[in-house]
C-alpha atoms as a PDB file:
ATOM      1  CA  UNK A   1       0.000   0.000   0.000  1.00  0.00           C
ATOM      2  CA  UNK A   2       0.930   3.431  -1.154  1.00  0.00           C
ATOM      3  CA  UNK A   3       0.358   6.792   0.512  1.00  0.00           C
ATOM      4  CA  UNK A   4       0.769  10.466   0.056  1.00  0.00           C
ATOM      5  CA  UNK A   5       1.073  12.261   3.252  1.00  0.00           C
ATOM      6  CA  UNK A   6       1.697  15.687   2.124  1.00  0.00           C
ATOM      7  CA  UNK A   7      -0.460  18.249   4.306  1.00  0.00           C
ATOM      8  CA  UNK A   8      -2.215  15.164   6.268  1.00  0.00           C
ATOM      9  CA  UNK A   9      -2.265  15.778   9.904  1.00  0.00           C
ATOM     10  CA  UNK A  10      -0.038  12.992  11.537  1.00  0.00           C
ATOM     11  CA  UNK A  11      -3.013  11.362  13.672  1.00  0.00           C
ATOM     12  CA  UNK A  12      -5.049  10.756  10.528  1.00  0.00           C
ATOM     13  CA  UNK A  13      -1.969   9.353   8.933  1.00  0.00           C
ATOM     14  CA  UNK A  14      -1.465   6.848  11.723  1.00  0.00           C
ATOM     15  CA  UNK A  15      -5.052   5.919  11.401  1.00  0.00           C
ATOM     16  CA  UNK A  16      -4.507   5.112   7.669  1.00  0.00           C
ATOM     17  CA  UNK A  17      -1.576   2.910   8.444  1.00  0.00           C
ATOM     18  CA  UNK A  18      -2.913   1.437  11.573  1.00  0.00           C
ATOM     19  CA  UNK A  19      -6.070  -0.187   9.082  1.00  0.00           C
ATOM     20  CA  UNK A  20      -3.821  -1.234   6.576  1.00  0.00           C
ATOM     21  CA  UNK A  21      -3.658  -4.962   6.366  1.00  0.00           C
ATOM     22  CA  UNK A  22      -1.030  -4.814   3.948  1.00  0.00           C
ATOM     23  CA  UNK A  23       2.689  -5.672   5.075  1.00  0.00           C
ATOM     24  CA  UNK A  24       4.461  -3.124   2.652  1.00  0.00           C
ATOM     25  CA  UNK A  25       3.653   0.565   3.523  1.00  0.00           C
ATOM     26  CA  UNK A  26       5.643   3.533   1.450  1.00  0.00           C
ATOM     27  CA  UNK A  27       4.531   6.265   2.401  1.00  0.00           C
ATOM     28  CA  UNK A  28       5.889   9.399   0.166  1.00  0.00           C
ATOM     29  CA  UNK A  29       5.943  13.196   1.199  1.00  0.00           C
ATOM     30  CA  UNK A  30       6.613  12.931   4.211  1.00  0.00           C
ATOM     31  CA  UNK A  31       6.630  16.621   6.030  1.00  0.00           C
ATOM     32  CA  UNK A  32       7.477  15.556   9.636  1.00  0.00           C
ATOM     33  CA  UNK A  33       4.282  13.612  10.632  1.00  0.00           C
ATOM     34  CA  UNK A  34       4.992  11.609  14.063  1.00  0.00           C
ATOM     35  CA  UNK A  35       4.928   8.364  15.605  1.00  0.00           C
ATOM     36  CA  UNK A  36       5.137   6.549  11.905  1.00  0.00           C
ATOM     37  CA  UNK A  37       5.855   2.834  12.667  1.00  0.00           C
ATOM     38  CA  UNK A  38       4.657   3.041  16.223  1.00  0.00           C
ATOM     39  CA  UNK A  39       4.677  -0.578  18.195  1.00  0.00           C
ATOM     40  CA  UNK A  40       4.778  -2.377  14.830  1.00  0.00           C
ATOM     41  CA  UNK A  41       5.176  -5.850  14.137  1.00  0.00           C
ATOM     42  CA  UNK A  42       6.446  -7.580  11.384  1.00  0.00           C
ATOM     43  CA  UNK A  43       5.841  -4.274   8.339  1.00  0.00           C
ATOM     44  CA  UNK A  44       7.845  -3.093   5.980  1.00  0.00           C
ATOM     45  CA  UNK A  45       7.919   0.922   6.275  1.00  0.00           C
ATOM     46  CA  UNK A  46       9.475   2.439   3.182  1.00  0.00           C
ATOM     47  CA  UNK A  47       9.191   6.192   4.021  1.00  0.00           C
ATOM     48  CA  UNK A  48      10.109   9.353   1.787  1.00  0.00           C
ATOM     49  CA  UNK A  49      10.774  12.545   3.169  1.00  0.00           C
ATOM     50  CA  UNK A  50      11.283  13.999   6.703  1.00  0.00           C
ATOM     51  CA  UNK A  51      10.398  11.531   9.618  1.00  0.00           C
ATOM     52  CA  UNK A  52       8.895  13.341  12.219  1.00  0.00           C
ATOM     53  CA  UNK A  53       9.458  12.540  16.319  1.00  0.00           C
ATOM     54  CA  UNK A  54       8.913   9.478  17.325  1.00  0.00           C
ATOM     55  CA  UNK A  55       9.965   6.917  14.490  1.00  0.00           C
ATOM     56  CA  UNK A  56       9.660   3.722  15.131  1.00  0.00           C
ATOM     57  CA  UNK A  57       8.910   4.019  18.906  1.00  0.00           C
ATOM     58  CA  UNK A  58       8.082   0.807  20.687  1.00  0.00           C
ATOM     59  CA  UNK A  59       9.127  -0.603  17.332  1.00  0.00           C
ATOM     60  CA  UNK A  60       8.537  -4.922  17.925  1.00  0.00           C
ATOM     61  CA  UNK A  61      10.016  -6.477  14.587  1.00  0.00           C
ATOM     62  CA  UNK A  62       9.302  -4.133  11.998  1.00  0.00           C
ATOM     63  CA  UNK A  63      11.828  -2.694   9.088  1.00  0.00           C
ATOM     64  CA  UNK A  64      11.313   1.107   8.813  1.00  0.00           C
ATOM     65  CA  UNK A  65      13.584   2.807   5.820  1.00  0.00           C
ATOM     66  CA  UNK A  66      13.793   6.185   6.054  1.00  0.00           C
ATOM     67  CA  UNK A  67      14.972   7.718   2.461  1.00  0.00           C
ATOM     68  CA  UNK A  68      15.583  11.589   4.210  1.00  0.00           C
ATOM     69  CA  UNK A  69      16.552  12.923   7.583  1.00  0.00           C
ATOM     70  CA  UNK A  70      14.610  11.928  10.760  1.00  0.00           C
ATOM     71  CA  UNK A  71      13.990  14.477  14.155  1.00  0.00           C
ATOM     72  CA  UNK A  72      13.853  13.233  17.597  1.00  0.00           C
ATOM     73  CA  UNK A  73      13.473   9.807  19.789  1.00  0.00           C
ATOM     74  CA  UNK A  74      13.576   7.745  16.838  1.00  0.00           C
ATOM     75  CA  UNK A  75      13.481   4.206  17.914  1.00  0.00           C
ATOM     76  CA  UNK A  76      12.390   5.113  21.668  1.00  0.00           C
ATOM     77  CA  UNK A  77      12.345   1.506  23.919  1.00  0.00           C
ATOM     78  CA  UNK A  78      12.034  -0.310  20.362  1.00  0.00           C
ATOM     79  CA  UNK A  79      12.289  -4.047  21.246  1.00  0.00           C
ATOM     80  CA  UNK A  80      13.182  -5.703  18.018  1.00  0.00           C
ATOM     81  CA  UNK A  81      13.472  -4.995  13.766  1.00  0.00           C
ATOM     82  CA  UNK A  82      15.119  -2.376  11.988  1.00  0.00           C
ATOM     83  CA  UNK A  83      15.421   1.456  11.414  1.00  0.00           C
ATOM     84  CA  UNK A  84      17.599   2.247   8.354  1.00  0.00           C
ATOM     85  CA  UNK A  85      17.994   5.827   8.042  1.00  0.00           C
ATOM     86  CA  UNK A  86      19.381   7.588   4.634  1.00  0.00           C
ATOM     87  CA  UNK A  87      20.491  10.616   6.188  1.00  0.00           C
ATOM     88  CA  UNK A  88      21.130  12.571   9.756  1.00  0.00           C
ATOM     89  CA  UNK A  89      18.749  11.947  12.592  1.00  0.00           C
ATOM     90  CA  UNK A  90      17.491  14.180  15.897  1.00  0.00           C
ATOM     91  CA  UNK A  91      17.942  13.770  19.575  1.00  0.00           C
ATOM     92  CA  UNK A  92      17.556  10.960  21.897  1.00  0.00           C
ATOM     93  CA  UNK A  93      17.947   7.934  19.349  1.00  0.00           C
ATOM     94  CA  UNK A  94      17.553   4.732  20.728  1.00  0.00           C
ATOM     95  CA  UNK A  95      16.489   6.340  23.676  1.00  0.00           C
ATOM     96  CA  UNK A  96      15.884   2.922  26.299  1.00  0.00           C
ATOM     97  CA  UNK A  97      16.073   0.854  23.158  1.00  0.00           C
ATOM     98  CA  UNK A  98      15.955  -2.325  24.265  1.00  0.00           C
ATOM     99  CA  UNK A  99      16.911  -4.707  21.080  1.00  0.00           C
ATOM    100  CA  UNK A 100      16.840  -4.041  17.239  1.00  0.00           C
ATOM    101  CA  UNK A 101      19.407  -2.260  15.186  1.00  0.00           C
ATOM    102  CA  UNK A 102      18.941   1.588  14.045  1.00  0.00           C
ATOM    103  CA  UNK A 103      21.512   2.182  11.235  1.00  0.00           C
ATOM    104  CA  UNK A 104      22.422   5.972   9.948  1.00  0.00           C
ATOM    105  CA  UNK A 105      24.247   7.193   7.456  1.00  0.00           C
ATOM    106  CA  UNK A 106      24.725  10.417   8.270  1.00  0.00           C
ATOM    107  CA  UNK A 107      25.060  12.211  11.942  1.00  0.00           C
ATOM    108  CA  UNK A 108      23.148  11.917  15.215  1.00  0.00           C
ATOM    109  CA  UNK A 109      22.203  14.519  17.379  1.00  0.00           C
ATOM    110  CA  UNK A 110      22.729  14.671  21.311  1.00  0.00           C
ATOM    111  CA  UNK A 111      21.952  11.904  23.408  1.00  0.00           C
ATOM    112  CA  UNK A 112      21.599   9.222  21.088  1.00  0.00           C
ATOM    113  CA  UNK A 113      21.521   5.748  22.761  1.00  0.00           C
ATOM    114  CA  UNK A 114      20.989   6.954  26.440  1.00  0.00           C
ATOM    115  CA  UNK A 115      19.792   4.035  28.504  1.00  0.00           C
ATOM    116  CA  UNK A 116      20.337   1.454  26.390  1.00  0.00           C
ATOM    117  CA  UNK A 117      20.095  -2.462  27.924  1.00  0.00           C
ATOM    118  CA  UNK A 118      20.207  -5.683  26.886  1.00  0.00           C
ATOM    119  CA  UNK A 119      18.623  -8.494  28.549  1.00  0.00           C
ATOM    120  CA  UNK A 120      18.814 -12.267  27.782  1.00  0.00           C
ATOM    121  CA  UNK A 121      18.081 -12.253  24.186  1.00  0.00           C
ATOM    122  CA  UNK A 122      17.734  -9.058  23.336  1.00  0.00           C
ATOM    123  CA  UNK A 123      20.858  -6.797  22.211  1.00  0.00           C
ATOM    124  CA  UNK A 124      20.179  -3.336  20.639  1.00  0.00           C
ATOM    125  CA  UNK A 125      22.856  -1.720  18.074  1.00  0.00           C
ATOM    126  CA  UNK A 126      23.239   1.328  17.170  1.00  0.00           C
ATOM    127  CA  UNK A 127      25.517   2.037  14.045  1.00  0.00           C
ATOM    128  CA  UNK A 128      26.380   5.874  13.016  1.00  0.00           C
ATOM    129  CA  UNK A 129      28.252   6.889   9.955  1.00  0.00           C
ATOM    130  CA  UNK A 130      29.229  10.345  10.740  1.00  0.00           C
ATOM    131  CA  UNK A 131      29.387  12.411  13.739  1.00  0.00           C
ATOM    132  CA  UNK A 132      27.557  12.088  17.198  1.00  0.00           C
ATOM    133  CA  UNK A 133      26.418  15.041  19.576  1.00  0.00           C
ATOM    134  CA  UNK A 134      26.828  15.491  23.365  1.00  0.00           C
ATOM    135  CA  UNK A 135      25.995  12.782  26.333  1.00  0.00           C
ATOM    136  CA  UNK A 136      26.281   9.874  23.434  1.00  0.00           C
ATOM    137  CA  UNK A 137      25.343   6.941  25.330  1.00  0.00           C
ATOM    138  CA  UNK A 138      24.813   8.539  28.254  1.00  0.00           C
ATOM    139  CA  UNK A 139      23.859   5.861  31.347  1.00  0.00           C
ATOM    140  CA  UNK A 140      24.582   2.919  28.943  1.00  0.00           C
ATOM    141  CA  UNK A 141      23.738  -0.170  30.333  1.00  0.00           C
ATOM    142  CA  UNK A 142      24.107  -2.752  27.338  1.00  0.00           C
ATOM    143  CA  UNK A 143      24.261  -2.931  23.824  1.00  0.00           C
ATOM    144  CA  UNK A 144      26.214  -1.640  21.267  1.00  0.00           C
ATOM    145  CA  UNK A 145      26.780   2.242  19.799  1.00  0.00           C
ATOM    146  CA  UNK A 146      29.682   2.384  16.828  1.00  0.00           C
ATOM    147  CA  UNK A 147      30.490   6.104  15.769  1.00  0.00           C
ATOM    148  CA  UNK A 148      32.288   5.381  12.187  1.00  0.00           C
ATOM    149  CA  UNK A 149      33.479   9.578  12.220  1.00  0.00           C
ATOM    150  CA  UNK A 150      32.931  10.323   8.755  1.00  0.00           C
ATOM    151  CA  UNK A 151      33.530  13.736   8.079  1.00  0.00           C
ATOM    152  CA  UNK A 152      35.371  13.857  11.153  1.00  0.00           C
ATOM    153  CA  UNK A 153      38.588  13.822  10.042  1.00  0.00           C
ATOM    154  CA  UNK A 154      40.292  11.352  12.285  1.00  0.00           C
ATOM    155  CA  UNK A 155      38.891  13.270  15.124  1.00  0.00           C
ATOM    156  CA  UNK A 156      37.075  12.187  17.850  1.00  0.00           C
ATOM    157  CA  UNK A 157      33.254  11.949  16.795  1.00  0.00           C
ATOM    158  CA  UNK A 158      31.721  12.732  19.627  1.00  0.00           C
ATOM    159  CA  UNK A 159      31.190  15.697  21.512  1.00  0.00           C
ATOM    160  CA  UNK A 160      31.211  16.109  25.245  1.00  0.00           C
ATOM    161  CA  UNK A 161      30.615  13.982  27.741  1.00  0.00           C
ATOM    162  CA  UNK A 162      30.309  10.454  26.201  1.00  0.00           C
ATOM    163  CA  UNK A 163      29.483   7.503  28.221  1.00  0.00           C
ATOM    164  CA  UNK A 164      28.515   9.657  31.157  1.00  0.00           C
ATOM    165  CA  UNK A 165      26.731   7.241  33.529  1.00  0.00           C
ATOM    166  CA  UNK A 166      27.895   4.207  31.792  1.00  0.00           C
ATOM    167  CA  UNK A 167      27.273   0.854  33.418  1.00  0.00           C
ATOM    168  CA  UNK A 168      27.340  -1.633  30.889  1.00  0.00           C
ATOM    169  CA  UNK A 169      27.161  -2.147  27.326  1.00  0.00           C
ATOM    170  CA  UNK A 170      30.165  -0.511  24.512  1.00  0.00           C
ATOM    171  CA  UNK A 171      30.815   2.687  22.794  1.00  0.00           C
ATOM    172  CA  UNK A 172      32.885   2.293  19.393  1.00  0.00           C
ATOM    173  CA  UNK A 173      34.597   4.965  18.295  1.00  0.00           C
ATOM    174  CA  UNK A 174      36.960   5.589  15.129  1.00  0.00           C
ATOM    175  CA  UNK A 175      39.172   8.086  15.605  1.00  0.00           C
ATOM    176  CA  UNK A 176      42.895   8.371  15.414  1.00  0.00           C
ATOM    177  CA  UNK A 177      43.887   9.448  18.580  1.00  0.00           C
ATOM    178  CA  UNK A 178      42.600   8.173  22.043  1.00  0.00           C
ATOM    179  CA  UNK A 179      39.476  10.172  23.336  1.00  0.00           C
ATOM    180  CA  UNK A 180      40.518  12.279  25.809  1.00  0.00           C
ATOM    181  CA  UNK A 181      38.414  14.153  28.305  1.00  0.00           C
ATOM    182  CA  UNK A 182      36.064  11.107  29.294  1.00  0.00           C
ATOM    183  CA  UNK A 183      34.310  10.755  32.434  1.00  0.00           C
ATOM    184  CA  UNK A 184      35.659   8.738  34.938  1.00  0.00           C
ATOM    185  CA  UNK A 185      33.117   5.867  34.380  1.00  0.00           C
ATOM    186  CA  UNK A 186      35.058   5.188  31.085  1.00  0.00           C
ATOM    187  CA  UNK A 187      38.044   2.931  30.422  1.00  0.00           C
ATOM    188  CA  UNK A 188      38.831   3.265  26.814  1.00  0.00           C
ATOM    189  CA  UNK A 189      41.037   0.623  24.675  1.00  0.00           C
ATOM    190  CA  UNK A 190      42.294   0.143  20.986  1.00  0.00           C
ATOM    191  CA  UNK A 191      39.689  -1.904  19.225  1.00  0.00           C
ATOM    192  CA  UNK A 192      40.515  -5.803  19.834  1.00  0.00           C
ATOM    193  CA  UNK A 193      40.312  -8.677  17.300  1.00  0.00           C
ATOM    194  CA  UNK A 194      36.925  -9.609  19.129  1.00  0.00           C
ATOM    195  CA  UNK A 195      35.409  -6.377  19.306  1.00  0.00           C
ATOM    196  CA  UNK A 196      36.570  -6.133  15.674  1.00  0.00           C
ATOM    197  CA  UNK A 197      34.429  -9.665  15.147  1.00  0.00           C
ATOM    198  CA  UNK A 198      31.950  -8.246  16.940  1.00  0.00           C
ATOM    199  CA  UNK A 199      31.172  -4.939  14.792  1.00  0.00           C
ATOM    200  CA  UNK A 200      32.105  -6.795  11.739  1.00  0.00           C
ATOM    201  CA  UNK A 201      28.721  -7.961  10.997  1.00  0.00           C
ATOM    202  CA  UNK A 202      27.096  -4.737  11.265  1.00  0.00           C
ATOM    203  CA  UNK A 203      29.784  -2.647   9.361  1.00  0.00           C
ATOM    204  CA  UNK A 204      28.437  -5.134   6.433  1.00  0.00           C
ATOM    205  CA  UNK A 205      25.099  -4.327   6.402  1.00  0.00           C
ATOM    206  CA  UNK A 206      25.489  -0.514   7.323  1.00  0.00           C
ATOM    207  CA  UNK A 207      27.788  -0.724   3.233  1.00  0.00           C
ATOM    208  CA  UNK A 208      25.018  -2.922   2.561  1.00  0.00           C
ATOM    209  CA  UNK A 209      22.702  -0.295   3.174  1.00  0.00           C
ATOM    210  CA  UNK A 210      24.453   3.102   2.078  1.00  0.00           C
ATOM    211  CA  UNK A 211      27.695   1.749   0.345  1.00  0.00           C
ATOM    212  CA  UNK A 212      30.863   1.424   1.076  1.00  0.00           C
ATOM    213  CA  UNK A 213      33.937  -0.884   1.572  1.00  0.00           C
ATOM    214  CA  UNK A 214      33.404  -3.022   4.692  1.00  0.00           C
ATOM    215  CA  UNK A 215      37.017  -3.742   4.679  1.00  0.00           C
ATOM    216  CA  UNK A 216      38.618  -0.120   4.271  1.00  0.00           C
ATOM    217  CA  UNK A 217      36.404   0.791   7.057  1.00  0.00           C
ATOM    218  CA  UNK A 218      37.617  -1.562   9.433  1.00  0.00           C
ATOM    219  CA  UNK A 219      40.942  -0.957   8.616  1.00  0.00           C
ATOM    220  CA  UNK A 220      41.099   2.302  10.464  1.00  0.00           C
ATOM    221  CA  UNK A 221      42.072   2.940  13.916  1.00  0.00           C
ATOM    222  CA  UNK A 222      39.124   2.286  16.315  1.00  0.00           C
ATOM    223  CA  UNK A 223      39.003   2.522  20.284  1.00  0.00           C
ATOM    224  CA  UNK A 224      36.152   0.801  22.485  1.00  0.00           C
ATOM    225  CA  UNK A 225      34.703   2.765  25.364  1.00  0.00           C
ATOM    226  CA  UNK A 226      33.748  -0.072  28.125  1.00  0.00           C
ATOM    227  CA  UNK A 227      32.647   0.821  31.829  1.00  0.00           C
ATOM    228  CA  UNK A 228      35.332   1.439  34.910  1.00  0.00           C
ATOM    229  CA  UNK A 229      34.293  -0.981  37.607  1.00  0.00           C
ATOM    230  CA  UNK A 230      35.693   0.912  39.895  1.00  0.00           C
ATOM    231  CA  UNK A 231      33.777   3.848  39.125  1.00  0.00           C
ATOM    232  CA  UNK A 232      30.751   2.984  41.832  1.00  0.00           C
ATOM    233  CA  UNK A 233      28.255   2.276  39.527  1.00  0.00           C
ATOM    234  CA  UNK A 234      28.143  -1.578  39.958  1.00  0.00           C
ATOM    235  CA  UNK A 235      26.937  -0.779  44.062  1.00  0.00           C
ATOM    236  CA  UNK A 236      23.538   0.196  42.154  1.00  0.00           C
ATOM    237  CA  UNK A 237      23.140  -1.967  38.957  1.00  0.00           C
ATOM    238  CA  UNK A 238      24.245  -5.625  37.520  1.00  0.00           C
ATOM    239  CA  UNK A 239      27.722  -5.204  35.778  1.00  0.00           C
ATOM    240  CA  UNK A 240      28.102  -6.991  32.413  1.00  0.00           C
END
């Protein structure tokens, strides 16, 4: 099923989708209407356009394609599926995400991945092709978060305060130098064989996605962000 959002007022957009039987949903013109792929199940979103807040929230299995930019929460406490974004997303992505993968191609705004977990099972990832914003996965408590830096130079692609909080999980970050400036709860390491196993996977389908060569990526200096046991935090929460 095709639709034309245009003008149409987000909640009777959601209605449209929400009696849709059909499994494929494009959905073209897209002028920042909300909450598209809300609590899904097993769709396929192809979406044109500007993704408004809310993307893909709740998200339990679906594949939502975004062929634009996206604004803010996208994949908030999304459980399973996919988010493949063809351009730069908003604030707070991933925000408690709780499985899944969210891929982007271009850059991420503050806060992305704050609060992430995995539990049993479930493992979210969250892959980033350029540049990240302030507090990037901020209170981290599982999962993974890989910041590729394109555009960055060699620099570090992050801006303050990453990994504030962190408890668990991984922060990937390519960059030429070691990240200085982190907060204490960080200990930060050259990338590993394993870790490079690890990330391999999803470096293939992020080129499969936007292009690219999996192997010229990977053969650039990376350096893992993992949590400082000694930094109090595992008094109040279960260490991984």
């Amino acid at each position: 099923m095709e639709f034309i959002a245009n003008t149409i007022y987000y909640q009777e957009l959601q209605n449209k989708i929400r009696n849709c039987d059909d499994r494929d949903i494009t959905i073209k013109e897209l002028y920042g209407q909300r909450y598209i792929g809300c609590a899904t199940s097993d769709k396929n979103f192809k979406l044109y356009g500007t993704a408004g807040n809310g993307l893909g929230q709740y998200n339990n299995g679906s594949t939502i394609e975004v062929f634009g930019n996206c604004q803010e929460a996208v994949g908030d406490t999304m459980n399973s599926g996919e988010i493949i974004i063809h351009g730069n997303c908003g604030d707070a992505c991933g925000y408690g995400m709780r499985g899944g993968r969210i891929f982007i191609e271009g850059d991420v705004g503050y806060r992305a991945g704050i609060h992430m977990k995995a539990y049993m099972d479930k493992f979210p990832v969250l892959i980033v092709g350029g540049k990240a914003g302030s507090f990037l996965g901020e209170y981290l408590a599982g999962g993974l978060i890989a910041i590729l830096g394109n555009g960055a130079e060699g620099k570090m692609p992050c801006s303050y305060f990453c990994g504030t909080g962190m408890h668990g999980g991984k922060i990937i970050l390519r960059c030429d130098e070691k990240p200085e400036g982190l907060p204490e709860q960080v200990l930060v390491s050259e990338m590993t064989e394993q870790d490079k196993q690890e990330l391999t996977p999803h470096i293939e389908d992020y080129c499969k996605y936007f292009g690219g060569n999996v192997k010229e990526i990977l053969s650039n200096r990376f350096y893992v962000l993992t949590p400082n046991p000694n930094s109090g935090y595992n008094q109040l929460y279960t260490f991984e």
